[in-house]
C-alpha atoms as a PDB file:
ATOM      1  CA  UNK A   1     -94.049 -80.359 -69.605  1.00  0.00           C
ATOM      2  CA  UNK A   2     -92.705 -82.445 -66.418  1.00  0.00           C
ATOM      3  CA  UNK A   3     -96.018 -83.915 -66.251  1.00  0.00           C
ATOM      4  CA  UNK A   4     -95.632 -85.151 -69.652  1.00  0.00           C
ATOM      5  CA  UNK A   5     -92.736 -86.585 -69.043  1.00  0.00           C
ATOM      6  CA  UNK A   6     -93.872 -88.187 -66.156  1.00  0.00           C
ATOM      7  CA  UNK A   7     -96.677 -90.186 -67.922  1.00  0.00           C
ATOM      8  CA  UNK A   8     -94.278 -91.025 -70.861  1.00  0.00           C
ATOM      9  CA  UNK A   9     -91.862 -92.910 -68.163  1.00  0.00           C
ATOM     10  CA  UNK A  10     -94.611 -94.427 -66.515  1.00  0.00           C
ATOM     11  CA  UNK A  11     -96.410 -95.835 -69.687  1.00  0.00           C
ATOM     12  CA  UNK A  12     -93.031 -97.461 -70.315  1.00  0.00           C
ATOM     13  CA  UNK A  13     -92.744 -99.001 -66.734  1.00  0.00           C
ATOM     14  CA  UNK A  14     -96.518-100.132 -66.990  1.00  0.00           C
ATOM     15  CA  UNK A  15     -95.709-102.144 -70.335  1.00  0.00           C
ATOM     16  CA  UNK A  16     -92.008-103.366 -69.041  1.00  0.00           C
ATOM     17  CA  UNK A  17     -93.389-104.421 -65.628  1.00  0.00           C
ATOM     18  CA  UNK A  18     -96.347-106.173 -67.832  1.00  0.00           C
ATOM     19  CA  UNK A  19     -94.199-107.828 -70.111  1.00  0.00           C
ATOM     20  CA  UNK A  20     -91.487-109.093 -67.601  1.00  0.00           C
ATOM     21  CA  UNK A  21     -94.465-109.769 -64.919  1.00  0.00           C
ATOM     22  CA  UNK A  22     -92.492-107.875 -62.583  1.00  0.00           C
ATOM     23  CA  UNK A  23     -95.404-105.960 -60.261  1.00  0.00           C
ATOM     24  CA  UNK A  24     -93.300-102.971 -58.507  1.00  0.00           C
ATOM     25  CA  UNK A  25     -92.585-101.332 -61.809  1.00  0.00           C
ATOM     26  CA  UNK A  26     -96.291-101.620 -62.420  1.00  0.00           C
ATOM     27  CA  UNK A  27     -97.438-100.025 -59.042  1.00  0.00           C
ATOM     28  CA  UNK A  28     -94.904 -97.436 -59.438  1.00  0.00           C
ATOM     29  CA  UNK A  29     -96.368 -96.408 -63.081  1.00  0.00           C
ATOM     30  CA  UNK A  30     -99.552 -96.426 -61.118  1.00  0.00           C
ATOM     31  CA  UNK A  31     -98.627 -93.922 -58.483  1.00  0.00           C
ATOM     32  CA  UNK A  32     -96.920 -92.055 -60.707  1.00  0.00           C
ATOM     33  CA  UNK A  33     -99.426 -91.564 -63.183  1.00  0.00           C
ATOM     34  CA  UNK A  34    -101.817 -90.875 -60.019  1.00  0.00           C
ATOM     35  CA  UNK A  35     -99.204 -88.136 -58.875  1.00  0.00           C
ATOM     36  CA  UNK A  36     -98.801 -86.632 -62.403  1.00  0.00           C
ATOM     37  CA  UNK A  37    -102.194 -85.576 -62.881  1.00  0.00           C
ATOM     38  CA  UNK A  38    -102.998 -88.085 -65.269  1.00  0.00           C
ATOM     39  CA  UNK A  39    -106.370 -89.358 -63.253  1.00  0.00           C
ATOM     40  CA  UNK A  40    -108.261 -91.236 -66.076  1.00  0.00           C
ATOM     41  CA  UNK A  41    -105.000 -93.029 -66.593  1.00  0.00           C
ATOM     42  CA  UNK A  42    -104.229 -93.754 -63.244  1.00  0.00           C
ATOM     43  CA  UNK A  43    -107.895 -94.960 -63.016  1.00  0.00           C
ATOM     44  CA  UNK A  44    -107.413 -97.173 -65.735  1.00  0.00           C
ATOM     45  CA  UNK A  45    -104.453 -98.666 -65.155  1.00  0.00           C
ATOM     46  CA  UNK A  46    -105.715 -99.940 -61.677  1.00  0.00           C
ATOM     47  CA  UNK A  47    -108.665-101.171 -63.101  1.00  0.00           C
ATOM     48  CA  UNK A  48    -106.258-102.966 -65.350  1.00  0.00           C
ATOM     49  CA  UNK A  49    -104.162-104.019 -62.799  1.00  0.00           C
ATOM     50  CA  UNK A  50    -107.074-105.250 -60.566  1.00  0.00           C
ATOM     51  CA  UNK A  51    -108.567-107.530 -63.519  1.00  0.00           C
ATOM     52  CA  UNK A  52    -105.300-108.939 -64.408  1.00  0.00           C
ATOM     53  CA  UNK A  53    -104.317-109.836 -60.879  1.00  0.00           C
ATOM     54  CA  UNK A  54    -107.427-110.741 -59.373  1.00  0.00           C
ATOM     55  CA  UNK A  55    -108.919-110.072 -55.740  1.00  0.00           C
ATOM     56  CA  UNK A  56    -106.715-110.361 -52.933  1.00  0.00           C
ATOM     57  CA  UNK A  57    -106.922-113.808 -50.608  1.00  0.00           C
ATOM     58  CA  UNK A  58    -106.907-113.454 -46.413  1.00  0.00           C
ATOM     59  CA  UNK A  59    -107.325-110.025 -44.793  1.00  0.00           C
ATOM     60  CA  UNK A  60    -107.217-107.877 -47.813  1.00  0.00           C
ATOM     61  CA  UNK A  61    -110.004-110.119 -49.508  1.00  0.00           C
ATOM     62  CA  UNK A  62    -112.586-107.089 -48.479  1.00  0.00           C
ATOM     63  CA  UNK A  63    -110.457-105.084 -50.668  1.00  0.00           C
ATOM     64  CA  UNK A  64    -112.064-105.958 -54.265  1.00  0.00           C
ATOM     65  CA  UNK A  65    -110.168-103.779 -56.261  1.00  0.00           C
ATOM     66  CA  UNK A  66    -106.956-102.549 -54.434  1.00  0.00           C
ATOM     67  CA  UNK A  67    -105.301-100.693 -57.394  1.00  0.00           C
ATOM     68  CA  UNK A  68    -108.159 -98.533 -57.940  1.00  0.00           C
ATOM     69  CA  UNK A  69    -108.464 -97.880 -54.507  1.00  0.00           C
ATOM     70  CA  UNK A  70    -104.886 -96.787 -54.267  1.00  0.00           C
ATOM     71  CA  UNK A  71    -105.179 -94.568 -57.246  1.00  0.00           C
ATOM     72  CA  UNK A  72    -107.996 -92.734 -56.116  1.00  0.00           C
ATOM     73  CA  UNK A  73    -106.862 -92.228 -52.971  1.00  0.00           C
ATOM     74  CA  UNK A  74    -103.164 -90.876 -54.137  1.00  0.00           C
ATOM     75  CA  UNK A  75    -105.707 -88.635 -56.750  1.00  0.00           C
ATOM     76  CA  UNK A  76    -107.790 -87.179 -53.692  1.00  0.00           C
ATOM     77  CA  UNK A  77    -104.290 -86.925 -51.452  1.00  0.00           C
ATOM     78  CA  UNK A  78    -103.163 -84.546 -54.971  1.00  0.00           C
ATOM     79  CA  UNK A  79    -106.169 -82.729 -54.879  1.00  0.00           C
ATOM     80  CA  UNK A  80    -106.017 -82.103 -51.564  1.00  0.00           C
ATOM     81  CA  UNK A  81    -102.405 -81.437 -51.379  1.00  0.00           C
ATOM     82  CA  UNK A  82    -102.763 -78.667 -54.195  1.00  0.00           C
ATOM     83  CA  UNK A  83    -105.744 -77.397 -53.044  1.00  0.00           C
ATOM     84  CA  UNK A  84    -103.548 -76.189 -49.827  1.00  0.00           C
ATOM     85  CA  UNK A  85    -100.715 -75.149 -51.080  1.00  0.00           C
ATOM     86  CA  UNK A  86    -102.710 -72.883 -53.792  1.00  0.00           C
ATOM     87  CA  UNK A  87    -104.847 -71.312 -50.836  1.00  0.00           C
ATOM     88  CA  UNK A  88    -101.449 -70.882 -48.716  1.00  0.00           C
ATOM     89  CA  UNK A  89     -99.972 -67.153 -48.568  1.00  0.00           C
ATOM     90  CA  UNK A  90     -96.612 -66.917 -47.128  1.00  0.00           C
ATOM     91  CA  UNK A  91     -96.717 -64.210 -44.444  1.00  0.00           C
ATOM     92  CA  UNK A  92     -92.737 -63.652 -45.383  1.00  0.00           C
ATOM     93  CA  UNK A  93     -90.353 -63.813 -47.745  1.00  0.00           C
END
């Protein structure tokens, strides 16, 4: 249910930091929808991001799609993350 929440706030960021052009509120919908769970949105809304934006210029210009990139990686960094803490047994209480 927290999840769900989660994705509800973050579609709202996404489309205020669209319509205002204001880009933290657009990378925070990103990592939060990449944190929530939410991967094919997450996925998307880098892609998204990445078209609207453009490629970076100067030392990031290797990076083609930076959004994606960071949503993936925050996905795998999840994965990851719950992966350990499923397979963790406390040895006290």
């Amino acid at each position: 249910m927290a999840s769900k929440r989660f994705q509800i706030v973050s579609v709202f960021l996404a489309v205020i930091g669209l319509v205002i052009g204001f880009w933290p509120l657009c990378l925070i919908a990103l990592i939060t929808f990449s944190l929530s769970g939410a991967w094919v949105l997450g996925i998307a809304l880098g892609l998204f991001l990445d078209l609207l934006w453009g490629s970076p210029i100067g030392v990031f210009s290797v990076m083609v799609l930076p959004c994606t990139f960071l949503s993936c990686a925050l996905l795998l960094g999840r994965h990851i993350l719950m992966q350990h803490v499923r397979t963790s047994v406390p040895d006290h209480l």
